[in-house]
Protein backbone atom coordinates (compact mmCIF):
# COMPACT_ATOMS: atom_id res chain seq x y z
CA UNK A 1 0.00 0.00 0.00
CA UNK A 2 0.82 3.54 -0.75
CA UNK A 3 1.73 5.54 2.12
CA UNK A 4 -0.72 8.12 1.31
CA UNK A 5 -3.34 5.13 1.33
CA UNK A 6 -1.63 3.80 4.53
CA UNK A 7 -1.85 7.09 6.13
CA UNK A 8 -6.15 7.50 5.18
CA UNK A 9 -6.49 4.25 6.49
CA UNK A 10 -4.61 4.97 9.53
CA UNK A 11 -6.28 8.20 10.29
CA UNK A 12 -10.08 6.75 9.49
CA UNK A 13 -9.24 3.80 12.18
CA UNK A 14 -8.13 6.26 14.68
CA UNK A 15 -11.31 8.51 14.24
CA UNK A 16 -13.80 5.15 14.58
CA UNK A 17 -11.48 4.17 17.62
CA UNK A 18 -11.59 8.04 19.00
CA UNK A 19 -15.95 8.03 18.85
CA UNK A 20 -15.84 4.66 20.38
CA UNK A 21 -13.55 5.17 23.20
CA UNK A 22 -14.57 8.94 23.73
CA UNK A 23 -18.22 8.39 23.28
CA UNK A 24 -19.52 4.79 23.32
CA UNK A 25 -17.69 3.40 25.83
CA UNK A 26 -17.30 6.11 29.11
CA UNK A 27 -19.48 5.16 31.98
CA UNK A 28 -20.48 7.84 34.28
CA UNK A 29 -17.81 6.37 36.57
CA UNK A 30 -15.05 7.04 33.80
CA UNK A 31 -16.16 10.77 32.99
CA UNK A 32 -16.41 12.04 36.77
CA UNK A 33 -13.04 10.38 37.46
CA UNK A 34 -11.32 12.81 35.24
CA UNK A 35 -9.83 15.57 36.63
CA UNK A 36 -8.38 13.82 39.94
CA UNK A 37 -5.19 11.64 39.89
CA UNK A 38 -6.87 10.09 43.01
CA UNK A 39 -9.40 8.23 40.93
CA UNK A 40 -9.59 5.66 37.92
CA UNK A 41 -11.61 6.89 35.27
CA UNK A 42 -8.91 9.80 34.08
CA UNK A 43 -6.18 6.13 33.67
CA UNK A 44 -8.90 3.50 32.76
CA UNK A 45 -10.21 6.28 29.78
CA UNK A 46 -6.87 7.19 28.59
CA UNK A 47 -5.88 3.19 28.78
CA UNK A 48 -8.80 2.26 26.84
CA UNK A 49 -7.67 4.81 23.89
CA UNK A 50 -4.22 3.58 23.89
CA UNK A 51 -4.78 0.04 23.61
CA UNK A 52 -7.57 0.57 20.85
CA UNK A 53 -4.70 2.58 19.05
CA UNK A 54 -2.12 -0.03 19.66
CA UNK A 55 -3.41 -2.30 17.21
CA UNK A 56 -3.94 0.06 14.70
CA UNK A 57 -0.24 1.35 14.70
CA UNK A 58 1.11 -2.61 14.22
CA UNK A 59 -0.93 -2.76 11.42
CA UNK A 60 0.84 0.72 10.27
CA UNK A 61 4.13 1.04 11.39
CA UNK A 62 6.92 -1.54 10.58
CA UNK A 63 8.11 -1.91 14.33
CA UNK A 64 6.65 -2.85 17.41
CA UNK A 65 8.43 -1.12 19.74
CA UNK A 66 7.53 2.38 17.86
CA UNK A 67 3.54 1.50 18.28
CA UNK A 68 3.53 0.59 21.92
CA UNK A 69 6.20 3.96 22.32
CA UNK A 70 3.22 6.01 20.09
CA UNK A 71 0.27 4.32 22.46
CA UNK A 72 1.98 5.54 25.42
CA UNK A 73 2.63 8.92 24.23
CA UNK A 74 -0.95 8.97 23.56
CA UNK A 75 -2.06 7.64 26.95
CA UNK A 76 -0.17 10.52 29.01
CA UNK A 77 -1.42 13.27 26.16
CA UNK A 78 -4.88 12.40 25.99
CA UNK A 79 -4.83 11.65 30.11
CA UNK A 80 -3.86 14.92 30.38
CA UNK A 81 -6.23 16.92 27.73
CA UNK A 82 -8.63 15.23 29.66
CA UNK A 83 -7.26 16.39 32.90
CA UNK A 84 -6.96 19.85 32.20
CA UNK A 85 -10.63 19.69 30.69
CA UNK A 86 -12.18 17.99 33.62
CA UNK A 87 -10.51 20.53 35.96
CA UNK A 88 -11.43 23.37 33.95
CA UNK A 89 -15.07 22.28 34.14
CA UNK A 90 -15.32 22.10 37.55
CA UNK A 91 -13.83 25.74 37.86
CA UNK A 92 -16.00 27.29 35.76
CA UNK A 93 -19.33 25.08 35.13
CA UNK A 94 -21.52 26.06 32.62
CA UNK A 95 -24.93 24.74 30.99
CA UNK A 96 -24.36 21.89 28.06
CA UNK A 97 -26.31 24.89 25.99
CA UNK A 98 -23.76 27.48 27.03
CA UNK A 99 -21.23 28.55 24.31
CA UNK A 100 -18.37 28.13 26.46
CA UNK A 101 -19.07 24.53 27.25
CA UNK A 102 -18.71 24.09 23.41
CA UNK A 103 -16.02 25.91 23.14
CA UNK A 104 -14.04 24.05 25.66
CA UNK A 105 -15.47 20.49 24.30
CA UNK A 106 -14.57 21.81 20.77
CA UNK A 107 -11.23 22.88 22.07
CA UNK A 108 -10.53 19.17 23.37
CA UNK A 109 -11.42 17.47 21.16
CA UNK A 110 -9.39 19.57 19.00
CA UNK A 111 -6.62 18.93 20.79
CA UNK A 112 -7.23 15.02 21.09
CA UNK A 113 -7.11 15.47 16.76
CA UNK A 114 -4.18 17.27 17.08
CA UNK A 115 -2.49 14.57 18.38
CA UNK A 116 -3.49 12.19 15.45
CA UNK A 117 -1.93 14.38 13.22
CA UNK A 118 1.49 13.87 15.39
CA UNK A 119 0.64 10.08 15.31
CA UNK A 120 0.67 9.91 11.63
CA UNK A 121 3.78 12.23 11.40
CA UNK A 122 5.46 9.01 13.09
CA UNK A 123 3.68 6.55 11.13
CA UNK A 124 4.88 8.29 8.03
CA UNK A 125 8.52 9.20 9.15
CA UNK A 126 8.62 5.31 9.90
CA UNK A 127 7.38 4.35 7.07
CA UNK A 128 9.35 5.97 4.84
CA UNK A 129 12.67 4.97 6.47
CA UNK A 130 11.55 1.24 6.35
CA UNK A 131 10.80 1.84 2.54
């Protein structure tokens, strides 16, 4: 495959793995846990999204040790968006109709994007001196 074609396929697995782990499968447990390293849901959310992206990066990158290294990055980024999100919220709550509740949602998951587009620097940088 193409790396161009390697890199779409990369990116659309990463977007169905983001909706699933981000929205399909985050208990009310999960989402209040955020914010406080004292609880799990922050770590078990974060751990979820790594290991969904861990099979996606074997599949893409010619090394194993550079997917679980990528995963992890990812764990401790996204851990942290969601850390700084969480806390932010509970600052300065606001109504899910509220503009700046959009703003900061849009702003995360912004970020959380942001973060593919590092991912498939990497896959891309790998792949091309592997070719």
């Amino acid at each position: 495959m193409a790396i161009d074609g390697l890199l779409l396929t990369t990116l659309v697995w990463l977007q169905i793995k983001h909706f699933v782990a981000d929205y399909v499968l985050q208990p009310a447990w999960m989402i209040g846990g955020k914010g406080d390293f004292r609880r799990p849901g922050g770590y078990v959310h974060a751990g979820i999204h790594a290991a969904a992206t861990l099979p996606i990066l074997w599949l893409s990158m010619p090394h194993l040790t550079w997917s679980i290294a990528v995963a992890a990055g990812e764990f401790l980024v996204h851990f942290l968006i969601d850390h700084l999100k969480a806390v932010h919220g509970r600052r300065h709550p606001c109504a899910v109709n509220a503009r700046s509740f959009w703003m900061l949602h849009g702003g995360d998951q912004l970020a959380h994007h942001l973060t593919y587009s590092m991912i498939l620097t990497v896959v891309a940088w790998q792949n091309y001196l592997n070719v």
